[in-house]
Structures are given as C-alpha cells and as structure tokens.
Protein backbone atom coordinates (compact mmCIF):
# COMPACT_ATOMS: atom_id res chain seq x y z
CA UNK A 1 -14.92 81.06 -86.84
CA UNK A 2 -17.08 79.88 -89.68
CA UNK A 3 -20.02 76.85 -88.52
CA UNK A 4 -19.05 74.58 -91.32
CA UNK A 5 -22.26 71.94 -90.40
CA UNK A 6 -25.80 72.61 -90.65
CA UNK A 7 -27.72 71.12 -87.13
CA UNK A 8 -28.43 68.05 -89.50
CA UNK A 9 -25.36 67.27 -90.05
CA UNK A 10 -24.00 67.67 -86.53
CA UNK A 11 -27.38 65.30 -85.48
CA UNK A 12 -26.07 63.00 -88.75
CA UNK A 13 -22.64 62.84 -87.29
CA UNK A 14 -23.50 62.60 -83.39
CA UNK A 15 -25.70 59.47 -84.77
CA UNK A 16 -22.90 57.59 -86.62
CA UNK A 17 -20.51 58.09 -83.88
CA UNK A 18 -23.60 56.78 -81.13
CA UNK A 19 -23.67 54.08 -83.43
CA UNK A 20 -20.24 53.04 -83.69
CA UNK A 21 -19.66 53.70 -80.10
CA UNK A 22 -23.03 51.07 -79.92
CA UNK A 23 -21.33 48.72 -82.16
CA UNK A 24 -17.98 48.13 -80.15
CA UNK A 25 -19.15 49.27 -76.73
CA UNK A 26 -22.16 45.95 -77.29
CA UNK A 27 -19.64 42.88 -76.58
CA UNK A 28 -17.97 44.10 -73.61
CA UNK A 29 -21.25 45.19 -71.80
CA UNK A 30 -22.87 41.96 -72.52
CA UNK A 31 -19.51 39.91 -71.50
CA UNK A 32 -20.09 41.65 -67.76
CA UNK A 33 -23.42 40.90 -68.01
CA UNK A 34 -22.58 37.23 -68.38
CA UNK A 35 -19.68 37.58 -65.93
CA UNK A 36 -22.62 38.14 -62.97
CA UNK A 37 -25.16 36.22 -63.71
CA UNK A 38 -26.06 32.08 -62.20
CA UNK A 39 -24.81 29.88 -64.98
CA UNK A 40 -28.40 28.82 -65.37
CA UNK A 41 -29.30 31.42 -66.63
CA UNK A 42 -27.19 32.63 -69.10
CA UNK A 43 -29.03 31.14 -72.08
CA UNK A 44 -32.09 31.75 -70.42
CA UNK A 45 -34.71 31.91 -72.84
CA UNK A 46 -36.50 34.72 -73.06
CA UNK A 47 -33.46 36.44 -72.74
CA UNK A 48 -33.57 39.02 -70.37
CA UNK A 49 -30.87 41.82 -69.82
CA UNK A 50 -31.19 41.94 -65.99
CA UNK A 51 -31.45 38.33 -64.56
CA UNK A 52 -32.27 36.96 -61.61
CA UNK A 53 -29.85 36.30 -58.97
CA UNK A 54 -27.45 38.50 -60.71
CA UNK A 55 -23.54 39.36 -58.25
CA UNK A 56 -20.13 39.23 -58.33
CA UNK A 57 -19.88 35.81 -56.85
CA UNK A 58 -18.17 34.75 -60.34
CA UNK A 59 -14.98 37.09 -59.87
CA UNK A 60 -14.46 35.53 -56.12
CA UNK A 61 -15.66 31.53 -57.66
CA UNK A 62 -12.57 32.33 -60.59
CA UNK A 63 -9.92 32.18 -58.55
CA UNK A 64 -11.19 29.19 -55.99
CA UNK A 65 -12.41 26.91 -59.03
CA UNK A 66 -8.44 27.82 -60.85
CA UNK A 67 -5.60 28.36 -58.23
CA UNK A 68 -3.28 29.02 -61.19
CA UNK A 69 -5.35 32.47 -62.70
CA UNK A 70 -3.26 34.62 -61.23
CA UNK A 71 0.19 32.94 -62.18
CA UNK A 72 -1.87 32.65 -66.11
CA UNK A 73 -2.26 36.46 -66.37
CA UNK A 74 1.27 37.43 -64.70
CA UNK A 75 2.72 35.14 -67.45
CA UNK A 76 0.40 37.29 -70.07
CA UNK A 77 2.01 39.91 -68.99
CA UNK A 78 5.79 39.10 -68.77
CA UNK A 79 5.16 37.58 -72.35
CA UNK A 80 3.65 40.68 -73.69
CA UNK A 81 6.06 43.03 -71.99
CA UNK A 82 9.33 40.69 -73.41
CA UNK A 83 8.07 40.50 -76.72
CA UNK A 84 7.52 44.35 -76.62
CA UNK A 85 11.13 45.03 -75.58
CA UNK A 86 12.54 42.74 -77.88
CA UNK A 87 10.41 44.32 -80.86
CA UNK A 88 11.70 47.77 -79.83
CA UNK A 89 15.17 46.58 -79.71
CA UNK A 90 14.80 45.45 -83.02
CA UNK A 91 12.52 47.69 -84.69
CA UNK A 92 14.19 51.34 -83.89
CA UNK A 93 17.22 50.96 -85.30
CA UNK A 94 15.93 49.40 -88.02
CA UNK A 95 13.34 51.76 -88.41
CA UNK A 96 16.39 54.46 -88.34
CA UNK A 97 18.17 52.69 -90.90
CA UNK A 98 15.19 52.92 -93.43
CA UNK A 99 14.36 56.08 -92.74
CA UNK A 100 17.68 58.16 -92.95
CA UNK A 101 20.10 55.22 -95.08
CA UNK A 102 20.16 55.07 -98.85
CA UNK A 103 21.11 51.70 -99.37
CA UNK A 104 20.42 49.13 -102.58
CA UNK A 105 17.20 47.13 -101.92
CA UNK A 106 15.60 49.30 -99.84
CA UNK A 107 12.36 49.30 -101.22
CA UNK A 108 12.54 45.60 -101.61
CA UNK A 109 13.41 44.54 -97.94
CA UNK A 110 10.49 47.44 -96.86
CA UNK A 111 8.07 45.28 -99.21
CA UNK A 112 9.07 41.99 -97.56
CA UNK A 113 8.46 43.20 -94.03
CA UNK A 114 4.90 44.23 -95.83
CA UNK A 115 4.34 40.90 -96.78
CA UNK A 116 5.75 38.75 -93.89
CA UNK A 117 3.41 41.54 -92.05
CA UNK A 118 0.23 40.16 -93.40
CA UNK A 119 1.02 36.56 -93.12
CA UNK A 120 -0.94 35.34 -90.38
CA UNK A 121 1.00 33.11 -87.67
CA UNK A 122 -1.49 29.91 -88.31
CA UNK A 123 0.17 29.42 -92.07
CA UNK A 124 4.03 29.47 -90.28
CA UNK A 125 3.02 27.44 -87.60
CA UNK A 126 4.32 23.87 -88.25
CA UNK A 127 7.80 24.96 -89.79
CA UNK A 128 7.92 27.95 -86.30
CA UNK A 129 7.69 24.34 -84.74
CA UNK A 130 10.44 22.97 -86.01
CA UNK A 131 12.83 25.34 -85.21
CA UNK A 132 11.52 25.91 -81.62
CA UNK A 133 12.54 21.88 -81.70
CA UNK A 134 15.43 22.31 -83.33
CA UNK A 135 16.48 25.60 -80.65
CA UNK A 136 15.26 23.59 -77.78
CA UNK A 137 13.18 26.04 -77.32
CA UNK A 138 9.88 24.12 -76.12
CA UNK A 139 8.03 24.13 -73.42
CA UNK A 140 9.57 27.46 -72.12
CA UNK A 141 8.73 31.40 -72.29
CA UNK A 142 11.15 32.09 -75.02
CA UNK A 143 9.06 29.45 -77.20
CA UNK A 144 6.51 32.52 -76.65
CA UNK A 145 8.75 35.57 -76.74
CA UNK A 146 10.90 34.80 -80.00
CA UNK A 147 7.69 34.26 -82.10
CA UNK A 148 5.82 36.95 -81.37
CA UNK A 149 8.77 39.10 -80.95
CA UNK A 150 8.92 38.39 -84.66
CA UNK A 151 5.85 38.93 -85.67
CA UNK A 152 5.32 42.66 -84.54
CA UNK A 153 8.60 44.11 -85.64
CA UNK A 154 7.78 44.64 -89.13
CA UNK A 155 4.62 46.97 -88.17
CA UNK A 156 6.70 48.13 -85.43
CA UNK A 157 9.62 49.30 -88.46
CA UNK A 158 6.72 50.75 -90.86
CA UNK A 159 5.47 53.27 -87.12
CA UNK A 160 8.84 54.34 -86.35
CA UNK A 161 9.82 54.56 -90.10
CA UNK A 162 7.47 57.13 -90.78
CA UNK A 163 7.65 58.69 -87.21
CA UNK A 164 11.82 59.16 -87.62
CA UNK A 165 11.02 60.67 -91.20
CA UNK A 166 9.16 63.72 -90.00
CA UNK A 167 12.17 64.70 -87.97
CA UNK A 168 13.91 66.88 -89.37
CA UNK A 169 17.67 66.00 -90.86
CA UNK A 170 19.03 68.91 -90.16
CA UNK A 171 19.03 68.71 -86.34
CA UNK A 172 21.29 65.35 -87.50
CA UNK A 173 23.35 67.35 -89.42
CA UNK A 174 23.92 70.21 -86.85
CA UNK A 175 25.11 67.66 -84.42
CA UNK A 176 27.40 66.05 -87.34
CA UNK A 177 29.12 69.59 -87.70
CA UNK A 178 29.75 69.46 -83.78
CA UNK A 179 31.43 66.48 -83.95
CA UNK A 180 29.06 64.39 -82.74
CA UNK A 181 28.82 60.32 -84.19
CA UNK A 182 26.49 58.88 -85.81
CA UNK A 183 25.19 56.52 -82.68
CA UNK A 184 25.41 59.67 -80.51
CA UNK A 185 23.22 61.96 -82.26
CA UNK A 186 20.57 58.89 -82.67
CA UNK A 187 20.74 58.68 -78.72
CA UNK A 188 20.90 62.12 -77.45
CA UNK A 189 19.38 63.96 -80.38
CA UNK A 190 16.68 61.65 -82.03
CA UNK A 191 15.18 58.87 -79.80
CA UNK A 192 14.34 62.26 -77.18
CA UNK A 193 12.46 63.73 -80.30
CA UNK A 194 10.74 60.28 -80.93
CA UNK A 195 9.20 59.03 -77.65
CA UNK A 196 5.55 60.10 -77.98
CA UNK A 197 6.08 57.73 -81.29
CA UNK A 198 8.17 55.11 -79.38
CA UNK A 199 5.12 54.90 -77.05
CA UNK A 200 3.18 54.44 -79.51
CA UNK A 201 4.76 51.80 -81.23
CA UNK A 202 5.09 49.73 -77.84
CA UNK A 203 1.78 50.43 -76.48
CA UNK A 204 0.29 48.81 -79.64
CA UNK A 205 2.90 46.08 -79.89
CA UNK A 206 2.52 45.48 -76.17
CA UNK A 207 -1.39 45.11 -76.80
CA UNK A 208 -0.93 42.93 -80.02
CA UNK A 209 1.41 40.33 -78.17
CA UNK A 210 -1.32 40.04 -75.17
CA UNK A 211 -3.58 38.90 -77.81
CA UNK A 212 -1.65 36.89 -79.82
CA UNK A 213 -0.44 34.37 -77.35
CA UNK A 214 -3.13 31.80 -77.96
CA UNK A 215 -1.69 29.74 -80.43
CA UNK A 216 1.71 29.97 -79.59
CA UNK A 217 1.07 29.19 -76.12
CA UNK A 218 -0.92 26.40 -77.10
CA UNK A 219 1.65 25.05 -80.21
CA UNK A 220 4.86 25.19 -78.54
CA UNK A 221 4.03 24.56 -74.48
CA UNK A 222 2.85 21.94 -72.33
CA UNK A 223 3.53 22.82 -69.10
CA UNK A 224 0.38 24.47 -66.93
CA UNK A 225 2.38 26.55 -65.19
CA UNK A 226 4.09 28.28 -67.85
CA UNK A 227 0.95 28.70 -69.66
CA UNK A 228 -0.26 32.39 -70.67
CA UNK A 229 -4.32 33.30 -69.59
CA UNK A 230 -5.97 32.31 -73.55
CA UNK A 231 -4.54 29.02 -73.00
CA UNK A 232 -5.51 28.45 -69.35
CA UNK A 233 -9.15 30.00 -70.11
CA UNK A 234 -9.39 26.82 -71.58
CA UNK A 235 -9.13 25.29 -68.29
CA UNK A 236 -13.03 26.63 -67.99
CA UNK A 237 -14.31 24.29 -70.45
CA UNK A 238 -15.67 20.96 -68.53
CA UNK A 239 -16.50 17.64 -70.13
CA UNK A 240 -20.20 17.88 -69.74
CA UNK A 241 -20.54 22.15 -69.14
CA UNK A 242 -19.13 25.24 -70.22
CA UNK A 243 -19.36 27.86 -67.50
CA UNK A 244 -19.19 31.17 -69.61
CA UNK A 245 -19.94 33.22 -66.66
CA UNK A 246 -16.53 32.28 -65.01
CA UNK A 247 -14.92 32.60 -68.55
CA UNK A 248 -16.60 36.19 -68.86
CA UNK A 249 -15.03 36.93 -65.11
CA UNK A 250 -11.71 35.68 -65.77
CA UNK A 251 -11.54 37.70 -69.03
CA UNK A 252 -12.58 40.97 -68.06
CA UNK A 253 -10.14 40.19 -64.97
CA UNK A 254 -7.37 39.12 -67.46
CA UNK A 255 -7.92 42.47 -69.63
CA UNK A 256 -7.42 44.89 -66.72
CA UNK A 257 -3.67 45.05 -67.16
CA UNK A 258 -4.27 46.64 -70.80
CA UNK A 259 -6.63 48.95 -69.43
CA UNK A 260 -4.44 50.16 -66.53
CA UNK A 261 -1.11 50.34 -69.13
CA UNK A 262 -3.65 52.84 -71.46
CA UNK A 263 -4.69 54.78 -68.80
CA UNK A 264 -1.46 55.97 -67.58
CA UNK A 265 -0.01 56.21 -71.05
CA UNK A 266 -2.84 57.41 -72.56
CA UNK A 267 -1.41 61.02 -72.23
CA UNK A 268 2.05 60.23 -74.22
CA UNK A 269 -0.70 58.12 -76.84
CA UNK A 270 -2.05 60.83 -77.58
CA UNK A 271 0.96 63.12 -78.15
CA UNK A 272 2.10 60.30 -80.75
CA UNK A 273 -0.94 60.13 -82.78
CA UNK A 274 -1.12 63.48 -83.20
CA UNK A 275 2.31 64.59 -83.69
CA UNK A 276 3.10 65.76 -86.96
CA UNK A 277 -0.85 66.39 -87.69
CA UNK A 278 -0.05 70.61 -87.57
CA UNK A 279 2.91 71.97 -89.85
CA UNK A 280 4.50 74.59 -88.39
C-alpha cells in the first residue's frame, strides 16, 4: 500500500480534526461544568474552570425544585418517537414512488418538498395555528405530532429517495416475473434491502423532532402537564434569578434518551451511511 501523506500532512490533518473535535466537544463540557457548580458561582469572575464547592447536588435539586421533569422528558420522547413513525409512514412510500414511478410533475413536486424543506416553522406559525384551531387540535399531543410530523417528511423523502435508487430494479423485476405484486415485492423484497437506510432516516428524524418541539409546544399548548422538556425548562427561569446550573442539569438529563437511542443503533447508523460508498 502506497503512504499517500507526508508526516506533515498527517500532523496537518490530526490538528484540524483536534480542532473541530475542540470546537463542538467546548459547549457540552462547559454545560456539565455549569451543571455542578453553586449558582454563585457560575459567573464568577475570574472565571475559573474548577470552582469551589463543585457536586452533583444539581441533578438530585432538578427533580425536588420541578416534580413534573420526568413527565416533561417522557412527553419529549413520545412526541419525538410519534412524529418519527408518522414521518416514516409517510415518507417510504413516497420515497418509493419517486424513486421507481415515472409520473408527470415529478421533478416539480421533488422541488416543492425542497422548498417547503427550507422554510423554517417560525414563518408558518400563525396560519399552523389556525388550523390546529380549526382541527381542535389545541392543547393536546397531536397539536405536537401533526406539525412536526410534517415538517421532517420532505428530508425524510429526499434519504430514502436516494437510498431506494441504489437498489437495484432488477431484483423488482425478478420478483415481477414470479408473479409477485407490486406491494409485495416493496415488502418482502425492498424495505429488507433498505433498513440500514430506514434507520437512518428515523434516527435523524427522531433526533430533529426532539429538538424541534420548542415552539410548537409553546404555540399550540397550555397545559403543564402535556408540555414537552424545552418548554418546561422554562419553568427554571425565576422572576428575580436564573439558575443555569439546574437548567445545565436538567438538559444534559433531558439529552440522555438521544444518547442511549445512538448508542444502540449506532451499529445499523453506520451500515446506512456507508452503504453504497463501495461499487461492487
């Protein structure tokens, strides 16, 4: 095997990855940091990396100080986990469609889902409103769901799209000559082909709709209890004091479900991203 680097280069490219690593590893570090130290002295000043009277008295204080943390980040989690089964209802059968389907338009409705992709959810806020009101729809989970349900199908179609297009059509068309439908060869023949990509597709869905519930949450609900953990972080913020060392607990606490979903999943993750990446 031929050393394509010189040792510079390898020390050049070590360095930009330390860096990056740096760069998004930073927030998170300093985020526990905050999560254990006294309130007082979070904005201590000097500022000093390893305070004084530093524990994990915040992560027992989070769930004394707000009863209802644990009911905030199981509702998280139902919401994210409903809105990713709903977009994978949707989106793989559409994605399907697009991918093996020669139909008029095409290109036109692929474009729109482009578009309605990179519309952020502040600017359809006020007429999503309305027809939550109109649905009777408030001041419930589906107010939640539907929304960003709809939001993550169209990158949801664009993954799968691609993914079912590096299949190859003639395992379709094998099945075909056995006699075998349309539906039934999607079923049994592709979707089996298409997990590591289905996995994909969720995993990242499932983490975009546990981030996206803030506004949402806070647009089209009222009700404490039905209230996902962005909105009841909230709940944190006093009249006269902010404690951002119990908001720094209850976040990294709130995150942990995300974490635990990539770990085990991680393996299938991988398999996705990298499928297709060697032709053979």
């Amino acid at each position: 095997m031929i050393n394509r680097y010189r040792w510079w280069e390898y020390l050049l490219i070590y360095a930009g990855m330390a860096l990056f690593l740096v760069f998004m590893l930073a927030p998170f570090v300093e985020a526990f940091m905050v999560s254990l130290r006294p309130l007082n002295e979070v904005f201590r000043v000097p500022y000093r990396f390893i305070a004084e009277g530093m524990g994990f008295g915040n992560y027992v204080t989070i769930w004394t100080a707000q009863p209802m943390l644990l009911r905030w980040i199981m509702n998280s989690f139902g919401i994210a986990v409903a809105v990713t089964i709903l977009s994978m209802f949707c989106s793989v059968p559409a994605a399907y469609a697009f991918a093996r389907f020669e139909f008029r338009l095409r290109g036109s409705i692929l474009a729109v889902f482009l578009v309605v992709s990179m519309v952020g959810a502040a600017v359809l806020i006020i007429p999503l409103y309305k027809l939550m009101l109109a649905a009777g729809l408030l001041n419930s989970y589906a107010a939640m769901i539907v929304p960003g349900a709809a939001f993550t199908v169209p990158v949801g179609i664009f993954l799968m799209r691609s993914y079912f297009m590096r299949i190859p059509a003639e395992l379709e068309e094998a099945a075909y000559v056995d006699g075998a439908s349309r539906l039934y060869t999607m079923r049994r023949v592709i979707l089996p082909l298409a997990v590591p990509g289905m996995v994909v597709v969720a995993v990242t869905t499932f983490i975009t709709a546990y981030a996206q519930q803030f506004l949402f949450a806070l647009t089209f609900n009222s009700r404490n209890e039905l209230n996902p953990l962005p909105v009841g972080l909230f709940q944190f913020f006093g009249h006269e004091t902010v404690r951002w060392n119990e908001i720094m607990a209850a976040s990294l606490v709130g995150v942990l479900p995300v974490l635990v979903l990539y770990v085990f999943l991680q393996r299938f993750i991988v398999a996705g991203l990298t499928a297709g990446a060697v032709k053979e």
